[in-house]
N, C-alpha and C. Protein backbone atom coordinates (compact mmCIF):
# COMPACT_ATOMS: atom_id res chain seq x y z
N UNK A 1 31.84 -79.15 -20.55
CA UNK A 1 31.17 -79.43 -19.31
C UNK A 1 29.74 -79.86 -19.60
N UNK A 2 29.31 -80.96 -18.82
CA UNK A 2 28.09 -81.58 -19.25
C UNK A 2 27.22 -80.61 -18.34
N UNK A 3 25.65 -80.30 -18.90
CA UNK A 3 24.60 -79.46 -18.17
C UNK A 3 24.09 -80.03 -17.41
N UNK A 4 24.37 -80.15 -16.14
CA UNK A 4 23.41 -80.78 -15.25
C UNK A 4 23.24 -79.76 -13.91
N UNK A 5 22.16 -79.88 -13.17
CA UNK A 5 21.85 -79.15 -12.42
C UNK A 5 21.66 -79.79 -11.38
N UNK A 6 22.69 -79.67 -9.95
CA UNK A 6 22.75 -79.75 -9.03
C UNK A 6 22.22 -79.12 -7.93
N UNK A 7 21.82 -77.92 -7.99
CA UNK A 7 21.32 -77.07 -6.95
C UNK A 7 20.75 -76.41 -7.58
N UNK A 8 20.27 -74.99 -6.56
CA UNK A 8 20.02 -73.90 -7.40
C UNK A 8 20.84 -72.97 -7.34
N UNK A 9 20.32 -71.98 -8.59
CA UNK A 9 21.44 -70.84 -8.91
C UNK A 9 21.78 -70.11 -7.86
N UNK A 10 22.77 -69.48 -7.98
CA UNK A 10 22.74 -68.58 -7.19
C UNK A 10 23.18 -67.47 -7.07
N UNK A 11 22.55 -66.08 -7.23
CA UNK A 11 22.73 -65.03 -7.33
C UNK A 11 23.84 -64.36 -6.82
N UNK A 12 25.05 -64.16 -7.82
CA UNK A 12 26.22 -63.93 -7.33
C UNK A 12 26.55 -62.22 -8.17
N UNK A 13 27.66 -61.40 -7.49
CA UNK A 13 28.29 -60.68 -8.33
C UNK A 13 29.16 -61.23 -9.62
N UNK A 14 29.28 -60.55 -11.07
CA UNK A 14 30.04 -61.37 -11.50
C UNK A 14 31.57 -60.49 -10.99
N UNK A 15 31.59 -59.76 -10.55
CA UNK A 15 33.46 -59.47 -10.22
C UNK A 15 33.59 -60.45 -9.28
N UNK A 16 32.76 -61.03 -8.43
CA UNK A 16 33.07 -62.67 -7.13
C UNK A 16 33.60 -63.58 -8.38
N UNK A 17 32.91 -63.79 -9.34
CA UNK A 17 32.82 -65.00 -10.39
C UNK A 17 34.43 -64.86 -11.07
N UNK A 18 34.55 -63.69 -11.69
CA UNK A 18 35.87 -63.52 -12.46
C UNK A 18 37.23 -63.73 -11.00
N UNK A 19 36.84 -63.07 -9.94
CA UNK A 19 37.80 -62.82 -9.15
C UNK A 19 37.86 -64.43 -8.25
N UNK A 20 37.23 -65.33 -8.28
CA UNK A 20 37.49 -66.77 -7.60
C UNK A 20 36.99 -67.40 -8.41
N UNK A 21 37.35 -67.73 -10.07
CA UNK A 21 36.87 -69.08 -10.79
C UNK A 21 37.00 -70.33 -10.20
N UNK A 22 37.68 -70.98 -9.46
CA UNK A 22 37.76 -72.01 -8.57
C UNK A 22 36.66 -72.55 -7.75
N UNK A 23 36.24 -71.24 -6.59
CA UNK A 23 34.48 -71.68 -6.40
C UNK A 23 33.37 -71.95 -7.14
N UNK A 24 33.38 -71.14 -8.07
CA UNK A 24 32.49 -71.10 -8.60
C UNK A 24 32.29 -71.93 -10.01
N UNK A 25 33.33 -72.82 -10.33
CA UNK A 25 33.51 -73.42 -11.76
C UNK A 25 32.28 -74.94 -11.46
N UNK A 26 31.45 -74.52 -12.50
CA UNK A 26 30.52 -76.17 -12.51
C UNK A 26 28.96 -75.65 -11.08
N UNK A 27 28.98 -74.34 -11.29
CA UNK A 27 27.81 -74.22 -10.21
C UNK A 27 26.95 -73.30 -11.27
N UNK A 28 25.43 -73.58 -10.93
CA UNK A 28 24.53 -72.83 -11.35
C UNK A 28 24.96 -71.22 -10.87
N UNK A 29 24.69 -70.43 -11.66
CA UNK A 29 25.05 -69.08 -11.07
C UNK A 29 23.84 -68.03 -11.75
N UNK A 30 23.05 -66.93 -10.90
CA UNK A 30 22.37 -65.72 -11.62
C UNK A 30 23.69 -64.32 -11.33
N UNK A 31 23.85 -64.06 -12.87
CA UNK A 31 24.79 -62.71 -12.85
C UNK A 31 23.84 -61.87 -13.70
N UNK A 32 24.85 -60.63 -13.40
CA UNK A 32 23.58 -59.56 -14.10
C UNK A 32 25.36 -58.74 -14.88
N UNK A 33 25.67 -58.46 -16.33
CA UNK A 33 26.09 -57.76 -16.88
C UNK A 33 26.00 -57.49 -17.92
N UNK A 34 26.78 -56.82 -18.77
CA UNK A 34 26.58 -55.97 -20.01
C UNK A 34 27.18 -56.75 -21.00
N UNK A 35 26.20 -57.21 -22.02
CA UNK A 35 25.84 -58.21 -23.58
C UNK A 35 26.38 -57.34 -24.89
N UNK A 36 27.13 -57.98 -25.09
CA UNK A 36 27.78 -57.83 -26.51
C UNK A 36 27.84 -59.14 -27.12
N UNK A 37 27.15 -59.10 -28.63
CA UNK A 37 27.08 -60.38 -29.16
C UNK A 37 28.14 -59.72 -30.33
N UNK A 38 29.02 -60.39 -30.77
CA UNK A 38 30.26 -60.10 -31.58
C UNK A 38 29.71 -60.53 -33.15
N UNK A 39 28.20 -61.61 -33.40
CA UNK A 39 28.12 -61.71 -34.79
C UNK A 39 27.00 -62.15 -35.15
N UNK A 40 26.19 -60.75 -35.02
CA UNK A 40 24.96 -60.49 -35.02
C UNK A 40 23.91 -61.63 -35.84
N UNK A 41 24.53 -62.32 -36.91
CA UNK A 41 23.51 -63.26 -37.79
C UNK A 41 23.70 -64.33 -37.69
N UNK A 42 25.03 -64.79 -36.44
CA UNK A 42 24.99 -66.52 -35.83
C UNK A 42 25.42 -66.13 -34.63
N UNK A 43 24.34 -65.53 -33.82
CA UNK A 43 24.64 -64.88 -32.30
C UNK A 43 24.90 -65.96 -31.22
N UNK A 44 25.75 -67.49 -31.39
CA UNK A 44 26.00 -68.11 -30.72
C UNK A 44 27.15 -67.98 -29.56
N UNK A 45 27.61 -66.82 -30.32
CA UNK A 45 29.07 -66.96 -28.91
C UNK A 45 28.94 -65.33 -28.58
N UNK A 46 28.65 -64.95 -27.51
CA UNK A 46 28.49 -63.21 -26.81
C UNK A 46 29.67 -63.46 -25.67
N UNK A 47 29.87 -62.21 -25.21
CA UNK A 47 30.41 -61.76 -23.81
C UNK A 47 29.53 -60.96 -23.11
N UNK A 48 29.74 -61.19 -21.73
CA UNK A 48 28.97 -61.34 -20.91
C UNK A 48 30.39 -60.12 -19.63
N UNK A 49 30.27 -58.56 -20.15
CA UNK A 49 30.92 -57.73 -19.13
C UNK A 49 30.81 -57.25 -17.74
N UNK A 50 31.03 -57.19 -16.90
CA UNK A 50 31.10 -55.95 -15.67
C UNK A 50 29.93 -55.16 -15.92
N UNK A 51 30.81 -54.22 -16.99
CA UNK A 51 30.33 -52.95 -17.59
C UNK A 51 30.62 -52.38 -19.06
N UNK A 52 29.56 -51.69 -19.09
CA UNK A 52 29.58 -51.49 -20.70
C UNK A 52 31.01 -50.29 -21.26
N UNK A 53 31.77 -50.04 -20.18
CA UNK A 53 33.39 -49.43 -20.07
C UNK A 53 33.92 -50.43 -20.42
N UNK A 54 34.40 -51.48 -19.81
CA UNK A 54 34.90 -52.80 -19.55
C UNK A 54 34.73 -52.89 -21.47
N UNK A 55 33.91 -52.93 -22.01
CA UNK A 55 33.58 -53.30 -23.26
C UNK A 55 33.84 -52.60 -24.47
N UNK A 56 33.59 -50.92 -23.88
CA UNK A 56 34.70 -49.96 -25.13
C UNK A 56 36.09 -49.90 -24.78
N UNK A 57 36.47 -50.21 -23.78
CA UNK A 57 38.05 -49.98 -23.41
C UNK A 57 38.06 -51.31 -24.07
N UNK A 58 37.88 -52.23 -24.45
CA UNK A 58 38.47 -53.49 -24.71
C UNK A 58 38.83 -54.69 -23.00
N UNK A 59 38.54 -54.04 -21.94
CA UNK A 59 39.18 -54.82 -20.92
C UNK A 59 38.09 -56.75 -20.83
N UNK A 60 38.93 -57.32 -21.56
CA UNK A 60 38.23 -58.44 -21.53
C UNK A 60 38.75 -59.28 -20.51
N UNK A 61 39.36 -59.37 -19.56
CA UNK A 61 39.52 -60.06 -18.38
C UNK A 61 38.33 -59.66 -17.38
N UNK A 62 37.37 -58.57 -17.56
CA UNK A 62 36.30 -58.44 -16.95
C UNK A 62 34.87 -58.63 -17.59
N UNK A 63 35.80 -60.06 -18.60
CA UNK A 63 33.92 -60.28 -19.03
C UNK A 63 33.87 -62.23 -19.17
N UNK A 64 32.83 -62.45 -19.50
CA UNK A 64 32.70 -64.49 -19.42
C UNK A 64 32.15 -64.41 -21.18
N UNK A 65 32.36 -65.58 -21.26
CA UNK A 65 32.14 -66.13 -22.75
C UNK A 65 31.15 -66.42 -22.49
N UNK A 66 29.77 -66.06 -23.41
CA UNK A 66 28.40 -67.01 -23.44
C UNK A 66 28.16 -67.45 -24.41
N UNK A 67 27.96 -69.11 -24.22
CA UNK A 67 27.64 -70.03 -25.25
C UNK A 67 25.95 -70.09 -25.14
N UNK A 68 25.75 -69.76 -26.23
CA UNK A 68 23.92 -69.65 -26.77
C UNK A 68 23.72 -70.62 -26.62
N UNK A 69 22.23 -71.04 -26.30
CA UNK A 69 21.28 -72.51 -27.11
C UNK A 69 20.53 -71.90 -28.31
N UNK A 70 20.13 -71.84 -29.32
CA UNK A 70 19.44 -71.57 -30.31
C UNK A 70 18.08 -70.71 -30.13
N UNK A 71 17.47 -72.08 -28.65
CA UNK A 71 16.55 -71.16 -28.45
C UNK A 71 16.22 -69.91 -27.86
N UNK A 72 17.32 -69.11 -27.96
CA UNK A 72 17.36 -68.65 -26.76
C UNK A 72 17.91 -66.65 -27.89
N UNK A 73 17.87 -67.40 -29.45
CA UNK A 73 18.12 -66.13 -30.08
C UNK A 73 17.61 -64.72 -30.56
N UNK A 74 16.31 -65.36 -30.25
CA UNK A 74 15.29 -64.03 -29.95
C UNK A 74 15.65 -62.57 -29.11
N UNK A 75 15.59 -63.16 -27.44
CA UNK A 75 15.91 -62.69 -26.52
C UNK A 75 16.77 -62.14 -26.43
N UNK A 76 18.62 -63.34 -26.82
CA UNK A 76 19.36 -62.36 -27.12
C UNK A 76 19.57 -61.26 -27.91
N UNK A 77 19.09 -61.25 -29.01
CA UNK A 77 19.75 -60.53 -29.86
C UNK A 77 18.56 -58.77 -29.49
N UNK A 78 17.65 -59.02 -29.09
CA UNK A 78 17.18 -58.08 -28.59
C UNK A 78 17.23 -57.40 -27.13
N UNK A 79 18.60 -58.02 -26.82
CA UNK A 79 19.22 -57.72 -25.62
C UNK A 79 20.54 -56.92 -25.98
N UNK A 80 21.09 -57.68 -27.00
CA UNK A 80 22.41 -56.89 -27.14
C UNK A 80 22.68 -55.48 -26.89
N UNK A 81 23.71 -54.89 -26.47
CA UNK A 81 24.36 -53.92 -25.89
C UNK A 81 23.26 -53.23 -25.19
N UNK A 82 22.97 -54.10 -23.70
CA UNK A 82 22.51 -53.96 -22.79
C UNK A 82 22.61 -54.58 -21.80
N UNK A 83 22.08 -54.29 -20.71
CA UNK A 83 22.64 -55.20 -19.28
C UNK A 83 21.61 -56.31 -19.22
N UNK A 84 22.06 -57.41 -18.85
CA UNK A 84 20.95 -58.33 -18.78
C UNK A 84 20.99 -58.96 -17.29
N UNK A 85 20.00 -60.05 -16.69
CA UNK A 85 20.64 -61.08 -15.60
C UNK A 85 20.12 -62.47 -16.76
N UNK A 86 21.01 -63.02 -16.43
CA UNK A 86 21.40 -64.22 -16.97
C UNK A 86 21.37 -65.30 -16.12
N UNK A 87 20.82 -66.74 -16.32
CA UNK A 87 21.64 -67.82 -15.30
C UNK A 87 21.65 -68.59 -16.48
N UNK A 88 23.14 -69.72 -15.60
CA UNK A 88 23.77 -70.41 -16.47
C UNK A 88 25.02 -71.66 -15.73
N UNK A 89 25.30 -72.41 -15.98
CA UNK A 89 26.33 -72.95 -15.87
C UNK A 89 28.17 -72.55 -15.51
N UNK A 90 28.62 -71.98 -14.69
CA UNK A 90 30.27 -71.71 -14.67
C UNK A 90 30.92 -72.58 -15.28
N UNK A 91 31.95 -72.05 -16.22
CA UNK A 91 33.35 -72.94 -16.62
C UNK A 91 34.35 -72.10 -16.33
N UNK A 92 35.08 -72.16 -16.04
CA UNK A 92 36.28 -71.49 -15.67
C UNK A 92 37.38 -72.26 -16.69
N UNK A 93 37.24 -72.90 -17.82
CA UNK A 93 38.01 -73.33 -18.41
C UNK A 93 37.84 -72.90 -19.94
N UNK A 94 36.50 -72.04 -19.80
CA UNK A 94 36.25 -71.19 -21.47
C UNK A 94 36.52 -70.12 -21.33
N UNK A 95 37.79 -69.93 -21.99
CA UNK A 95 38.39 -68.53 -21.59
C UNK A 95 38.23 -67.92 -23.20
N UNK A 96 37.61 -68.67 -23.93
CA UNK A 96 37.30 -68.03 -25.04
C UNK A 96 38.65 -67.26 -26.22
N UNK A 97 38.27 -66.62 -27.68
CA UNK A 97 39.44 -66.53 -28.18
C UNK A 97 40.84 -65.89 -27.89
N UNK A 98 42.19 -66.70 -27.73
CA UNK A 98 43.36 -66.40 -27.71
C UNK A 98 43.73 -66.34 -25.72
N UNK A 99 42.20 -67.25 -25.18
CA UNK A 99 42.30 -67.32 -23.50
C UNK A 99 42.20 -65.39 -23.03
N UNK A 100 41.36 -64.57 -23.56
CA UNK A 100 41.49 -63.00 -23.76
C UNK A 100 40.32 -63.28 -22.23
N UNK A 101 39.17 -64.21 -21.73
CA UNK A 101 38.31 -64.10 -21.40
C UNK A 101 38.57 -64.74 -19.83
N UNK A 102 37.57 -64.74 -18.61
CA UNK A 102 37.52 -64.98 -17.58
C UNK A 102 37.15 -66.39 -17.32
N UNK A 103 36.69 -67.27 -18.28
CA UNK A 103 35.65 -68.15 -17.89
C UNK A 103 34.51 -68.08 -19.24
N UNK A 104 33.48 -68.79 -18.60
CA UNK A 104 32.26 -69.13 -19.93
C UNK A 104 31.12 -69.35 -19.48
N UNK A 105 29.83 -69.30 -19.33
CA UNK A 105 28.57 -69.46 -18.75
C UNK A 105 28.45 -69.93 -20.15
N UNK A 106 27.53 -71.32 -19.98
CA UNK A 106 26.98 -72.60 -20.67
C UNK A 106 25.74 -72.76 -19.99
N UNK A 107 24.64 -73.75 -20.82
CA UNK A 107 23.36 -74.28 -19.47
C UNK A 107 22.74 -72.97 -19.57
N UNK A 108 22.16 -72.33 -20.62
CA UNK A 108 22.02 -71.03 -20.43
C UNK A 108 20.33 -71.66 -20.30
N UNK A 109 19.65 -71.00 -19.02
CA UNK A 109 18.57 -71.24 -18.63
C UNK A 109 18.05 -69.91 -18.78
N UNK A 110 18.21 -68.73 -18.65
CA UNK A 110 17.31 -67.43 -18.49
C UNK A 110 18.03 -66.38 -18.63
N UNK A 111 17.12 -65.30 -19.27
CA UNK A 111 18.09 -63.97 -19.91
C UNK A 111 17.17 -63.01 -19.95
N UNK A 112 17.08 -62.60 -19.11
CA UNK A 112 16.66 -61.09 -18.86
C UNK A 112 17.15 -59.53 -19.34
N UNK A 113 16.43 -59.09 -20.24
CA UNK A 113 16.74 -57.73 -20.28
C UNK A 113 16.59 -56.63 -18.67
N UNK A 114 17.62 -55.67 -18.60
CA UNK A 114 17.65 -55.02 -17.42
C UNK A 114 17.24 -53.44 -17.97
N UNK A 115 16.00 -52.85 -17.25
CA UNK A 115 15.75 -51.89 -17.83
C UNK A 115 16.60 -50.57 -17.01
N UNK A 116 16.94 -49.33 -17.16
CA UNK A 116 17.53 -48.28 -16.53
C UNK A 116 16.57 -48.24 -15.42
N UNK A 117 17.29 -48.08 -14.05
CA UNK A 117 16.46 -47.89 -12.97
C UNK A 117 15.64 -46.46 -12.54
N UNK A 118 16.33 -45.41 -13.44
CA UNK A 118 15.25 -44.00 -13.63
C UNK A 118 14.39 -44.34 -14.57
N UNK A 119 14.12 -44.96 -15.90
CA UNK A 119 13.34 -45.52 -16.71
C UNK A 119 12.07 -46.24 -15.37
N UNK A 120 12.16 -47.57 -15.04
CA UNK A 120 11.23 -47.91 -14.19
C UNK A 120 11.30 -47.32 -12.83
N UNK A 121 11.66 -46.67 -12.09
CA UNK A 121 11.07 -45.52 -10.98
C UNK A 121 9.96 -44.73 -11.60
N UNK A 122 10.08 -44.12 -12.88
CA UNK A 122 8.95 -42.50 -13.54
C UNK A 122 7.83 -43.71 -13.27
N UNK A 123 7.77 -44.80 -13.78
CA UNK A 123 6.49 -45.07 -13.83
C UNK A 123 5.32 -45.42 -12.62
């Protein structure tokens, strides 16, 4: 899918995203879930979960494939196994290895670390 940006993102659940790939395939999207990068020293291909359950149970029909830009390996990798919000591109056609996955966020524009919400309340 070529990166182009039509609108703006738009702040969606990702269980909407996994549960209607059809709407949402080829639209800017902001999701917020739990980062696992599978190979820590060419962190180009992560999943992108629900929840960080979703991720020790193995349930990978509740997570998206994320395709890195390079520049962008900092951030990740000091994100990993944590929740992030993300925006990015929908494919509903990167279902990633053996089709195990929901879809794929590409066009990766922004990646936010998500801090624990008792963590920022104390302060």
């Amino acid at each position: 899918m070529e990166c182009k940006k039509t609108e703006y993102s738009k702040y969606i659940s990702l269980i909407n995203v996994i549960s209607n790939p059809e709407k949402y395939h080829g639209k800017g999207l902001i999701l917020k879930g739990y980062l696992s990068i599978e190979n820590l020293t060419a962190p180009t291909l992560a999943y992108l979960y629900v929840s960080r359950d979703d991720l020790d149970y193995g349930i990978t029909k509740n997570a998206l494939v994320i395709n890195w830009p390079s520049s962008f390996r900092a951030s990740v990798l000091s994100s990993n196994l944590s929740y992030i919000l993300i925006e990015g591109q929908f494919d509903k056609s990167k279902l990633g290895p053996w089709s195990l996955y929901s879809g794929g966020l590409d066009c990766i524009e922004r990646v936010d670390k998500i801090e624990k919400r008792s963590s920022v309340l104390k302060e």
